[in-house]
PDB file of N, CA and C in Angstrom:
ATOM      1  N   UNK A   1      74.739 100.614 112.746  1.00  0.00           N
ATOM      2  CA  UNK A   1      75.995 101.226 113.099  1.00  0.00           C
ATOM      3  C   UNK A   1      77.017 100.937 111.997  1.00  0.00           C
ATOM      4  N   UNK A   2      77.601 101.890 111.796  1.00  0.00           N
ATOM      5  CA  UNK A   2      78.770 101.837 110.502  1.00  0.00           C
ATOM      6  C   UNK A   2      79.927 100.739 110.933  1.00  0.00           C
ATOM      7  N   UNK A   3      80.043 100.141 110.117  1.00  0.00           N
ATOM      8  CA  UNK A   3      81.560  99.149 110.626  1.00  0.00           C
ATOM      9  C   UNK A   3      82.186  99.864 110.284  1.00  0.00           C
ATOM     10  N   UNK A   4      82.974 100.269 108.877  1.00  0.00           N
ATOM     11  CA  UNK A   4      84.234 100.675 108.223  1.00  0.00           C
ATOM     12  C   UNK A   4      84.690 102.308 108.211  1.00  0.00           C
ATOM     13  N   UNK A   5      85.533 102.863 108.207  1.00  0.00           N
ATOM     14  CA  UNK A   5      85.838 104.329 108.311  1.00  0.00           C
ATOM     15  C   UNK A   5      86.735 104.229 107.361  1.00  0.00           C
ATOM     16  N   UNK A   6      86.880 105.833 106.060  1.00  0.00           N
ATOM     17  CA  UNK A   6      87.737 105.928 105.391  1.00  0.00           C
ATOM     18  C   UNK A   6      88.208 107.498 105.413  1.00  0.00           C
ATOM     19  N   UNK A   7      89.515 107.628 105.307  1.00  0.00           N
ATOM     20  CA  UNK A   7      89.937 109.242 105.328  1.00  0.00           C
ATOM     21  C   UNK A   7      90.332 110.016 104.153  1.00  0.00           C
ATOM     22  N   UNK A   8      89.874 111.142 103.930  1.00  0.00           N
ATOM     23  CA  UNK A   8      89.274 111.449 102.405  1.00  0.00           C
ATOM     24  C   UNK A   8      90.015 112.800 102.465  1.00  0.00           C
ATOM     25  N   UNK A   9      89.759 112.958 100.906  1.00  0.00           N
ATOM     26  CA  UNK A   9      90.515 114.325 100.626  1.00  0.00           C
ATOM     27  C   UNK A   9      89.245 114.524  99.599  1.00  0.00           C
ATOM     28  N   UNK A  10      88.895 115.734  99.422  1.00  0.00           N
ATOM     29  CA  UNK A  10      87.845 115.935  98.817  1.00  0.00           C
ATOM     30  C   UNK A  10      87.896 116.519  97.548  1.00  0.00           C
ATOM     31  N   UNK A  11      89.314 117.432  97.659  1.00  0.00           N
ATOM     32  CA  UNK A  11      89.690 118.356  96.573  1.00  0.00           C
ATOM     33  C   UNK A  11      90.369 117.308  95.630  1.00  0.00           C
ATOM     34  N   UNK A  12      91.401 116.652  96.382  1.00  0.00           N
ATOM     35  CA  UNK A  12      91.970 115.471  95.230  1.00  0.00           C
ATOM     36  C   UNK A  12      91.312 114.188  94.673  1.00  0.00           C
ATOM     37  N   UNK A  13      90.476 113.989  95.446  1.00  0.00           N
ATOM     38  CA  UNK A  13      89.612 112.227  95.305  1.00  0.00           C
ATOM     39  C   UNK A  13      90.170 111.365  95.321  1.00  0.00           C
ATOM     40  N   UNK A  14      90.921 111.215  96.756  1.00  0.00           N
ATOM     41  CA  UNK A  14      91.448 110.095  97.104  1.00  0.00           C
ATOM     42  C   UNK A  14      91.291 109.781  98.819  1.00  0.00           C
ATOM     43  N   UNK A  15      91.267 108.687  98.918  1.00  0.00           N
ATOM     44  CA  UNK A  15      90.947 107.888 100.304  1.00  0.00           C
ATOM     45  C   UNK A  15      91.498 107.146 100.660  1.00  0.00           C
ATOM     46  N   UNK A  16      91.693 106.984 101.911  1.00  0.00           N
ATOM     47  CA  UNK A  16      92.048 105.677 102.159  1.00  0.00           C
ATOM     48  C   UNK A  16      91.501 105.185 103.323  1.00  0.00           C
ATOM     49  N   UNK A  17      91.535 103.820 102.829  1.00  0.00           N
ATOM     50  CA  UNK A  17      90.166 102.763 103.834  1.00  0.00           C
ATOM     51  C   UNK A  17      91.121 102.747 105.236  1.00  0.00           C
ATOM     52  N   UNK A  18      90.585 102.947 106.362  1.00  0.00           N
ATOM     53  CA  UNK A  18      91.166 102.898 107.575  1.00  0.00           C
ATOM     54  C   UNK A  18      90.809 101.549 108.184  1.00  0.00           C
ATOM     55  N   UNK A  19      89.764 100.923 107.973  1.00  0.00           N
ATOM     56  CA  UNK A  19      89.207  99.311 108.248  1.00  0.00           C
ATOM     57  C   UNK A  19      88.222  99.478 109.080  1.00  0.00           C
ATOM     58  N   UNK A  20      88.097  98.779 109.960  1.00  0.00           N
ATOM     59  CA  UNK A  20      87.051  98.288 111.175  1.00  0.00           C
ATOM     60  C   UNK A  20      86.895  99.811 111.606  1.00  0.00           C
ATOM     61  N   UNK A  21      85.938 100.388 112.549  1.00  0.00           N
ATOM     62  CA  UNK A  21      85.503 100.974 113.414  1.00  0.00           C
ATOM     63  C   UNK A  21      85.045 100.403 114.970  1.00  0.00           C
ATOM     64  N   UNK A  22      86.452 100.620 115.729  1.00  0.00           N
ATOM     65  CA  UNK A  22      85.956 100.096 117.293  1.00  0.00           C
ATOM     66  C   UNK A  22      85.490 101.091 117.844  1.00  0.00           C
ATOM     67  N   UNK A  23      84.226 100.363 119.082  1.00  0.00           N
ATOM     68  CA  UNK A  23      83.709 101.430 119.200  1.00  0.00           C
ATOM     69  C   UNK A  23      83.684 100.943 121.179  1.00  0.00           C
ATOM     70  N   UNK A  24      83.519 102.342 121.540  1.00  0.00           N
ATOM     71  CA  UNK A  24      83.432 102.364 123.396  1.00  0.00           C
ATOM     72  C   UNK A  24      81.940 102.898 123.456  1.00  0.00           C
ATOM     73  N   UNK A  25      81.381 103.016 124.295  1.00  0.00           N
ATOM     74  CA  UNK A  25      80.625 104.027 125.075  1.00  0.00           C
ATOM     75  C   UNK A  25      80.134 105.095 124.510  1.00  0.00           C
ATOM     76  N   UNK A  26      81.374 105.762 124.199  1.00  0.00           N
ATOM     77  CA  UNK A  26      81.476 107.252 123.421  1.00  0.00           C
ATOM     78  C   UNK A  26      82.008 107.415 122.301  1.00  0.00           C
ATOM     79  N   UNK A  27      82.285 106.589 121.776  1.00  0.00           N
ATOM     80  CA  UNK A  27      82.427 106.234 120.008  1.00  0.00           C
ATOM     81  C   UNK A  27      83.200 105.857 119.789  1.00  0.00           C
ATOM     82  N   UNK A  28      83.880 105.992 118.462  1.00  0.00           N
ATOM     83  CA  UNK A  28      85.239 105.519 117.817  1.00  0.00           C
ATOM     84  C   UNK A  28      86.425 105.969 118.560  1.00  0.00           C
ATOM     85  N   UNK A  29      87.075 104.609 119.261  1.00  0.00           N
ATOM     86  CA  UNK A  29      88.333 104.910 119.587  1.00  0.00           C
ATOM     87  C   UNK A  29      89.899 104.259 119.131  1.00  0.00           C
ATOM     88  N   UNK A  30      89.243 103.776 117.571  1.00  0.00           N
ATOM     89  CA  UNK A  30      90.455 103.070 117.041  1.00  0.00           C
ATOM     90  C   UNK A  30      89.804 102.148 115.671  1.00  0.00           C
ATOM     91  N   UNK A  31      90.614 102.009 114.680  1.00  0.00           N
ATOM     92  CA  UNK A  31      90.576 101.150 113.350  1.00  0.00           C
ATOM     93  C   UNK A  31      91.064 100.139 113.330  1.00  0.00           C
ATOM     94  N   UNK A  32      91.054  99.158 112.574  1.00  0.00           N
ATOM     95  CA  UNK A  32      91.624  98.060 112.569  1.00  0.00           C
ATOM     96  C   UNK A  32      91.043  97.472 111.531  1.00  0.00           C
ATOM     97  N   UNK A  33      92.729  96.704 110.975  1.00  0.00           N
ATOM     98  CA  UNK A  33      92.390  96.200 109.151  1.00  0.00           C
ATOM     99  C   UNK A  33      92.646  94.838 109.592  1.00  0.00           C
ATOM    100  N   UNK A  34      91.728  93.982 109.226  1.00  0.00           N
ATOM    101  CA  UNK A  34      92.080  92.327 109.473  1.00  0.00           C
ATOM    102  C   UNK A  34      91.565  91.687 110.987  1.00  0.00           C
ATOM    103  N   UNK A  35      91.970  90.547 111.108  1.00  0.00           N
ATOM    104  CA  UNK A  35      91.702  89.895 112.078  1.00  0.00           C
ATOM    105  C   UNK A  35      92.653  89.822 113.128  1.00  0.00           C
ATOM    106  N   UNK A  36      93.864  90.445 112.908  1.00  0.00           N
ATOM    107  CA  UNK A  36      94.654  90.305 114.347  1.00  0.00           C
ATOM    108  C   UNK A  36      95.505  91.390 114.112  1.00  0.00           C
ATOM    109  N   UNK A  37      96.438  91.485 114.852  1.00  0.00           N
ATOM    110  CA  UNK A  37      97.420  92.398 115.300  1.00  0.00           C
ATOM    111  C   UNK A  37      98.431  92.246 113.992  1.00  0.00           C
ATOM    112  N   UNK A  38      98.948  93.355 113.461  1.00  0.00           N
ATOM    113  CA  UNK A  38      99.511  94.609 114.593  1.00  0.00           C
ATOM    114  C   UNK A  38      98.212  95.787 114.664  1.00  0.00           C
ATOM    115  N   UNK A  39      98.116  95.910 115.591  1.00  0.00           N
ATOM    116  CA  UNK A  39      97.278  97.395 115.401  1.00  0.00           C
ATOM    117  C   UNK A  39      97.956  98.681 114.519  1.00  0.00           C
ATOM    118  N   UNK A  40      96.686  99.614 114.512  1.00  0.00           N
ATOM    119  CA  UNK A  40      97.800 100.137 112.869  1.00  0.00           C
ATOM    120  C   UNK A  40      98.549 101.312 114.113  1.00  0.00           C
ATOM    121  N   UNK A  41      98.497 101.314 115.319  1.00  0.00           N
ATOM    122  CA  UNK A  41      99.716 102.518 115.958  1.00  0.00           C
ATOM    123  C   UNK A  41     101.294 101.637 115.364  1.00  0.00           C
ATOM    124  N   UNK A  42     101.100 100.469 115.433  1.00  0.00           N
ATOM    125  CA  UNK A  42     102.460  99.703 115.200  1.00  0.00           C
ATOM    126  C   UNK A  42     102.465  99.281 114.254  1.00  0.00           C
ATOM    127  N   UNK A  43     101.589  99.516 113.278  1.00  0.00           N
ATOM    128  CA  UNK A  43     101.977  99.407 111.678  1.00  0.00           C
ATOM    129  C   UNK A  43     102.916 100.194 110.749  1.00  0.00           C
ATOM    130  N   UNK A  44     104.004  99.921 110.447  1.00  0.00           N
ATOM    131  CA  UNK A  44     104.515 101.170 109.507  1.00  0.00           C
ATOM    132  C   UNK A  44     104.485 101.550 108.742  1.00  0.00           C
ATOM    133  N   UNK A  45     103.768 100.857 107.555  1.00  0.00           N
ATOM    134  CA  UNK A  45     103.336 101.042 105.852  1.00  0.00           C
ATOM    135  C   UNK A  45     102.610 101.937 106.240  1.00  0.00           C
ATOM    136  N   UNK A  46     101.052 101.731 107.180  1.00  0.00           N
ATOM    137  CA  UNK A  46     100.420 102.529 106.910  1.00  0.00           C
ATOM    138  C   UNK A  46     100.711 103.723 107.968  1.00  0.00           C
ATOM    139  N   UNK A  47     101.108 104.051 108.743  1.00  0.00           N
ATOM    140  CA  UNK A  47     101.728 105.168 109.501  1.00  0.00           C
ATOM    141  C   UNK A  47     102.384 105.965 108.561  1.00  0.00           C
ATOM    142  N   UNK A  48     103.595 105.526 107.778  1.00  0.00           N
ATOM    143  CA  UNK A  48     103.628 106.227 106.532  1.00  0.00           C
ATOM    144  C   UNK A  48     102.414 106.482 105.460  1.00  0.00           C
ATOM    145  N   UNK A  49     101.989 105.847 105.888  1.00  0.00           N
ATOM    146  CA  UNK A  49     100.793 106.609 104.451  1.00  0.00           C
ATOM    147  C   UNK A  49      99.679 107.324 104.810  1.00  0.00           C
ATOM    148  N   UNK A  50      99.274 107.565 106.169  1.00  0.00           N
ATOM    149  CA  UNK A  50      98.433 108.581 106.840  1.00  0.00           C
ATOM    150  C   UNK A  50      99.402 109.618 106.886  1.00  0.00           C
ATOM    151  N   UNK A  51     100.529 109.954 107.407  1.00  0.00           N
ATOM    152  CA  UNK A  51     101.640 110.615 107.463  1.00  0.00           C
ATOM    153  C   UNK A  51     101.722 112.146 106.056  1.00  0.00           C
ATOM    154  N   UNK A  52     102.029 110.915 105.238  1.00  0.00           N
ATOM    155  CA  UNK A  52     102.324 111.109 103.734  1.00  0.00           C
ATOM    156  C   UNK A  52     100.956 111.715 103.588  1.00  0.00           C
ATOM    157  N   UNK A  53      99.969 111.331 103.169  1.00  0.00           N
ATOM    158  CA  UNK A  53      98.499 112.051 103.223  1.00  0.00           C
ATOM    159  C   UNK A  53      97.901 113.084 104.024  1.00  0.00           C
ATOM    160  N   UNK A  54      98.459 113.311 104.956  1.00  0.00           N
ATOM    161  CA  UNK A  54      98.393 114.571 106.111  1.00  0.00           C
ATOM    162  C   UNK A  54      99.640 115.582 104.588  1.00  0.00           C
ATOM    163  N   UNK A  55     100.445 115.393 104.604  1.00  0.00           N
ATOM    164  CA  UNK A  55     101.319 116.230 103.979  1.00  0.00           C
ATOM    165  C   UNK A  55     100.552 116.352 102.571  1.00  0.00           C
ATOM    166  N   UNK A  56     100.243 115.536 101.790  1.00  0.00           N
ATOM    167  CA  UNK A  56     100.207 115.909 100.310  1.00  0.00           C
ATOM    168  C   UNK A  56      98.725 116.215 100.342  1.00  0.00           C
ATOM    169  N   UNK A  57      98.075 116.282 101.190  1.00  0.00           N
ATOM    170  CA  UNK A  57      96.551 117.335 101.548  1.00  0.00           C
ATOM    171  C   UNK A  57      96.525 118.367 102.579  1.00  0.00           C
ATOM    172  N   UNK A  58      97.080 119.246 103.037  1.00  0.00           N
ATOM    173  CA  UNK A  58      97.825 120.364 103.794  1.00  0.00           C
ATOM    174  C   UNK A  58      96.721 121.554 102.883  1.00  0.00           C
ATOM    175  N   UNK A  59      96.167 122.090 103.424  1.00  0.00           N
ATOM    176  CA  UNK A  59      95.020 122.796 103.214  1.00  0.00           C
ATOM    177  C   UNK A  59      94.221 122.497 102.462  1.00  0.00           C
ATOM    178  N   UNK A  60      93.677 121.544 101.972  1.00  0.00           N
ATOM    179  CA  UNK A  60      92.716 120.760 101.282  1.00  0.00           C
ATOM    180  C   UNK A  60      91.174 120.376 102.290  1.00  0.00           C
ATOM    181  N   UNK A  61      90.157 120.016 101.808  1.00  0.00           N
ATOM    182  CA  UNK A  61      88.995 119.544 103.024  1.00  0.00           C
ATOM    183  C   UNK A  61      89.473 118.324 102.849  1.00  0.00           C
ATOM    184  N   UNK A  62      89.815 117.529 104.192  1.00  0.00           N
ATOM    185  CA  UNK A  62      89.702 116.116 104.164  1.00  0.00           C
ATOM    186  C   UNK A  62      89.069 115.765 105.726  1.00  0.00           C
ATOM    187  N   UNK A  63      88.679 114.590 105.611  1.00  0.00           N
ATOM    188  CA  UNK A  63      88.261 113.930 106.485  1.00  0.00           C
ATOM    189  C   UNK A  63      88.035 112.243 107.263  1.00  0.00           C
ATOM    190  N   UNK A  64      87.708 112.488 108.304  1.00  0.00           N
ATOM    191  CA  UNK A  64      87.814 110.738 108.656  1.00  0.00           C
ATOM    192  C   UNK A  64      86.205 110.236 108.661  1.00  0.00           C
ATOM    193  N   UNK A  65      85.584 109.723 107.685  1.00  0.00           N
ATOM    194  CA  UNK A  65      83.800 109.832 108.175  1.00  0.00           C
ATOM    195  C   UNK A  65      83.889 107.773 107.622  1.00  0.00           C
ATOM    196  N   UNK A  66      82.784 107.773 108.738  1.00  0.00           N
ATOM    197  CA  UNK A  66      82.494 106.387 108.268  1.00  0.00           C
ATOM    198  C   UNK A  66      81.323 106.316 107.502  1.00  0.00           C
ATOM    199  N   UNK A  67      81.666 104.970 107.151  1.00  0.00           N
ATOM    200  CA  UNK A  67      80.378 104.174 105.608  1.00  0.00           C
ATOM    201  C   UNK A  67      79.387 104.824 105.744  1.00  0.00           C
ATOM    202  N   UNK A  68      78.582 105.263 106.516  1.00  0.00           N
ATOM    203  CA  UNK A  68      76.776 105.699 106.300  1.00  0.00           C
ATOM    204  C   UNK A  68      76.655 106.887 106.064  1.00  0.00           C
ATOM    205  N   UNK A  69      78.037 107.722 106.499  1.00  0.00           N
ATOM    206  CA  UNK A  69      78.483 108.982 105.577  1.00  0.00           C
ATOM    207  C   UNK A  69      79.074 109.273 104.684  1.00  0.00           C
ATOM    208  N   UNK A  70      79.161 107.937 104.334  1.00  0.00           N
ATOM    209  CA  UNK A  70      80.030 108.197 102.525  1.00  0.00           C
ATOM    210  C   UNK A  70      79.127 108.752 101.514  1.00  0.00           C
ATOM    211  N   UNK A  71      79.346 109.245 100.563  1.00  0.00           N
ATOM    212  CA  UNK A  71      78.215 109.102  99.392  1.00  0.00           C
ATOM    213  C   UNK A  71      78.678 108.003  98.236  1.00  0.00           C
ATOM    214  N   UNK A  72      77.973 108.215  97.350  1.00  0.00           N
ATOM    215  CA  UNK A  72      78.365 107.494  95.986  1.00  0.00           C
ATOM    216  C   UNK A  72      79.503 107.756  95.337  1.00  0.00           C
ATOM    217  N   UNK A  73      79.734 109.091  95.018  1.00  0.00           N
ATOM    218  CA  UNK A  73      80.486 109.796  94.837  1.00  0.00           C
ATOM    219  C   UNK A  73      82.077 109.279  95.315  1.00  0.00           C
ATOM    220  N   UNK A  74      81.757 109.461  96.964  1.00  0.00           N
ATOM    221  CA  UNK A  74      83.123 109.509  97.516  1.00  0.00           C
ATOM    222  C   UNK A  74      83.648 107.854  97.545  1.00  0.00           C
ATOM    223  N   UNK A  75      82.534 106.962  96.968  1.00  0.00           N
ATOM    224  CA  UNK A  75      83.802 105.519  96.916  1.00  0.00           C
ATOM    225  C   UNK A  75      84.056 105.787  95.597  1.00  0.00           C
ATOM    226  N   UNK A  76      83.716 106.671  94.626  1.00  0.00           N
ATOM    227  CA  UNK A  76      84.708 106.322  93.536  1.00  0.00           C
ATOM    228  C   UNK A  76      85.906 107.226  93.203  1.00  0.00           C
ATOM    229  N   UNK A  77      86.253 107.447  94.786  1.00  0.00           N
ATOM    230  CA  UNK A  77      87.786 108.338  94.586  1.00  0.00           C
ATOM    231  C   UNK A  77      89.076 107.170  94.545  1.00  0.00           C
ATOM    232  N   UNK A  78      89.822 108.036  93.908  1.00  0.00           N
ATOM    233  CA  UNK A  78      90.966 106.712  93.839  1.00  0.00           C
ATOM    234  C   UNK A  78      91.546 106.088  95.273  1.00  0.00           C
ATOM    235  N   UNK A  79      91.542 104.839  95.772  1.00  0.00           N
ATOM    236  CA  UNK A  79      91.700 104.487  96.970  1.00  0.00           C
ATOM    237  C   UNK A  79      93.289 104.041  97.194  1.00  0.00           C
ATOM    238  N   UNK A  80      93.979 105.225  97.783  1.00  0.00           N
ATOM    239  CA  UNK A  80      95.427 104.692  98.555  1.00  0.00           C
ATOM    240  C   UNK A  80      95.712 102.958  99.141  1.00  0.00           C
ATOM    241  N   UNK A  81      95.490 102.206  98.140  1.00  0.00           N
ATOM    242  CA  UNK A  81      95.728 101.002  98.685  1.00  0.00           C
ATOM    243  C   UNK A  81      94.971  99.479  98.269  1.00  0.00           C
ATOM    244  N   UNK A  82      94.145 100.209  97.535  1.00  0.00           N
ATOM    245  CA  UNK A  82      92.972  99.497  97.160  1.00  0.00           C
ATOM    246  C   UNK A  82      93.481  98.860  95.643  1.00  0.00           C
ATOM    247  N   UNK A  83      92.047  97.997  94.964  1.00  0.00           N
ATOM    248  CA  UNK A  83      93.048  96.883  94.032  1.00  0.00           C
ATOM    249  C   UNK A  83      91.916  97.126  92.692  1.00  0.00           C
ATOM    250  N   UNK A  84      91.038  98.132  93.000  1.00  0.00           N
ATOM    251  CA  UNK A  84      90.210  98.702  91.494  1.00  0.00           C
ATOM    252  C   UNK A  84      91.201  99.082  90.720  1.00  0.00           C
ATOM    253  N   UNK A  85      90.657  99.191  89.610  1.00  0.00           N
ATOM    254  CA  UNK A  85      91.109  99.790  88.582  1.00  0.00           C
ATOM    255  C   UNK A  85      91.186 101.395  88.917  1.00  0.00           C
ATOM    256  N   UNK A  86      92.518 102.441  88.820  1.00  0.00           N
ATOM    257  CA  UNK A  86      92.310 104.032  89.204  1.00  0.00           C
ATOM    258  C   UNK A  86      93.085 103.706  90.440  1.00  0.00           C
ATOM    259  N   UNK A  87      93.117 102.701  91.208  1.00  0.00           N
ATOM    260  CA  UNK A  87      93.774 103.262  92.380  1.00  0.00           C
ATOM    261  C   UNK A  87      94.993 102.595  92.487  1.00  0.00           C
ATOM    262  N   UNK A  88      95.826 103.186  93.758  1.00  0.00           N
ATOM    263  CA  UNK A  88      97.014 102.990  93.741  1.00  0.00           C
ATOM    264  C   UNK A  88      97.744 102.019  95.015  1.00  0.00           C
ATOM    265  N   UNK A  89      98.403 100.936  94.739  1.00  0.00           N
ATOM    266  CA  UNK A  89      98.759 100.467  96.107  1.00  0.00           C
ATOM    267  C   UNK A  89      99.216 101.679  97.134  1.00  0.00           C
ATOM    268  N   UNK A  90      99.324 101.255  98.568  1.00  0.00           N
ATOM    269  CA  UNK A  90     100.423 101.348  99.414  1.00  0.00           C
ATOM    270  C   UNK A  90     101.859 101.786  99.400  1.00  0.00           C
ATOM    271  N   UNK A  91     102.274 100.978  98.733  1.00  0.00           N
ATOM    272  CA  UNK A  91     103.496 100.881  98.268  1.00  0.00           C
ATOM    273  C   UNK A  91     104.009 101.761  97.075  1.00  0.00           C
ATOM    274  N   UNK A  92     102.974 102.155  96.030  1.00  0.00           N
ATOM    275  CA  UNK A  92     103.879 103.154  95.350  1.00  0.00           C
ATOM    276  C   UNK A  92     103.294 104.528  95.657  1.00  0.00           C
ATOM    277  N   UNK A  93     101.954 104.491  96.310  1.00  0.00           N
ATOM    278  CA  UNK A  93     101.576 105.490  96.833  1.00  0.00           C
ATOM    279  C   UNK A  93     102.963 106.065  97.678  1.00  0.00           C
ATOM    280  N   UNK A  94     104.082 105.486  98.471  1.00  0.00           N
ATOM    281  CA  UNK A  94     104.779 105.824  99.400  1.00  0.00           C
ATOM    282  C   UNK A  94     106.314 106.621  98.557  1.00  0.00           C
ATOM    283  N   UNK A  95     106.326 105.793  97.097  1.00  0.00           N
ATOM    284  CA  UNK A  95     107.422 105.862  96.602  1.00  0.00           C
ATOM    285  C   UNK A  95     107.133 107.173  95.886  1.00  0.00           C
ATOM    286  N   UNK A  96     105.593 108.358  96.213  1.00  0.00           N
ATOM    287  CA  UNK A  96     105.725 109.213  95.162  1.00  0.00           C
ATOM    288  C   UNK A  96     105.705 110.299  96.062  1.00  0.00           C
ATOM    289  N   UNK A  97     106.435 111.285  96.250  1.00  0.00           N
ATOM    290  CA  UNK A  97     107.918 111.604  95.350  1.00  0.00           C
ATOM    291  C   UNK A  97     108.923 110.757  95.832  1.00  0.00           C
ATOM    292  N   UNK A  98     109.442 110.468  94.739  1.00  0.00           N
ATOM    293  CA  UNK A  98     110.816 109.260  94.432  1.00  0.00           C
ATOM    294  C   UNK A  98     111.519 109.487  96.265  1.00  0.00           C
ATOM    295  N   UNK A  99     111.544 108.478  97.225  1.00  0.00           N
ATOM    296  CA  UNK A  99     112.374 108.192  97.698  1.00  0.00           C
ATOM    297  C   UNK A  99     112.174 109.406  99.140  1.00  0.00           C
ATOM    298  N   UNK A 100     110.956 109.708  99.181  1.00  0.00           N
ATOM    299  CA  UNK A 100     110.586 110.288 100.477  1.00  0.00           C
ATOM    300  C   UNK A 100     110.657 110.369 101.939  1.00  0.00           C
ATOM    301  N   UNK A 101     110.581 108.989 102.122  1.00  0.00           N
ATOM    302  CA  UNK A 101     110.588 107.738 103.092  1.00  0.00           C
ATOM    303  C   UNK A 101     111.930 106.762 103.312  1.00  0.00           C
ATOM    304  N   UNK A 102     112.854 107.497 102.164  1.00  0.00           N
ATOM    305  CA  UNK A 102     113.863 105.910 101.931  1.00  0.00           C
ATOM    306  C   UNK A 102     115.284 106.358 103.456  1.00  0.00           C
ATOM    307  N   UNK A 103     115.189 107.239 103.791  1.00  0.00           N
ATOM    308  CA  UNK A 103     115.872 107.239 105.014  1.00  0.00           C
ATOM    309  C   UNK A 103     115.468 107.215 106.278  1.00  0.00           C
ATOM    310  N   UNK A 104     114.705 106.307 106.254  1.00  0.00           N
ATOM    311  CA  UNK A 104     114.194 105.549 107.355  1.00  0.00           C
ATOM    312  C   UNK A 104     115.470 104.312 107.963  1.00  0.00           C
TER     313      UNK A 104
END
């Protein structure tokens, strides 16, 4: 069974790791990055940055598939958050375009 789920854009090559895969009965009913709370409904970095990624992929193929459906391919898209070389934090991922978010 897949632990991890990531949500992808296919046209741009970029992802971002959603974390854990909880699972019920009837499948995935929630992610989770780390060992405790906040859950990400009450996270706000990343609420903005699923948000932000719904918008800057707006008719693009993207998707939510976990690890055993990844290919090779798709981990070497640049990762929204991640600390390889090519990818981009969180944080300036949020700041592009300049100041999107800043009237919050």
């Amino acid at each position: 069974m897949s632990i991890y789920a990531y949500f992808n854009c296919h046209h741009c090559r970029q992802s971002v790791w959603l974390g854990k895969t909880l699972h019920s009965d009837s499948g995935p009913f929630a992610f989770q990055r780390g060992q405790s709370p906040p859950k990400h409904w009450n996270s706000p970095q990343l609420n903005k940055v699923v948000w932000k990624f719904l918008a800057d992929h707006t008719g693009h193929h993207i998707d939510v598939r976990l690890e055993s459906d990844m290919t090779d391919e798709m981990y070497s898209y640049q990762s929204i958050g991640g600390d390889s070389p090519g990818d981009i934090t969180e944080e300036e991922y949020l700041k592009s375009p300049s100041g999107w978010y800043d009237s919050d």
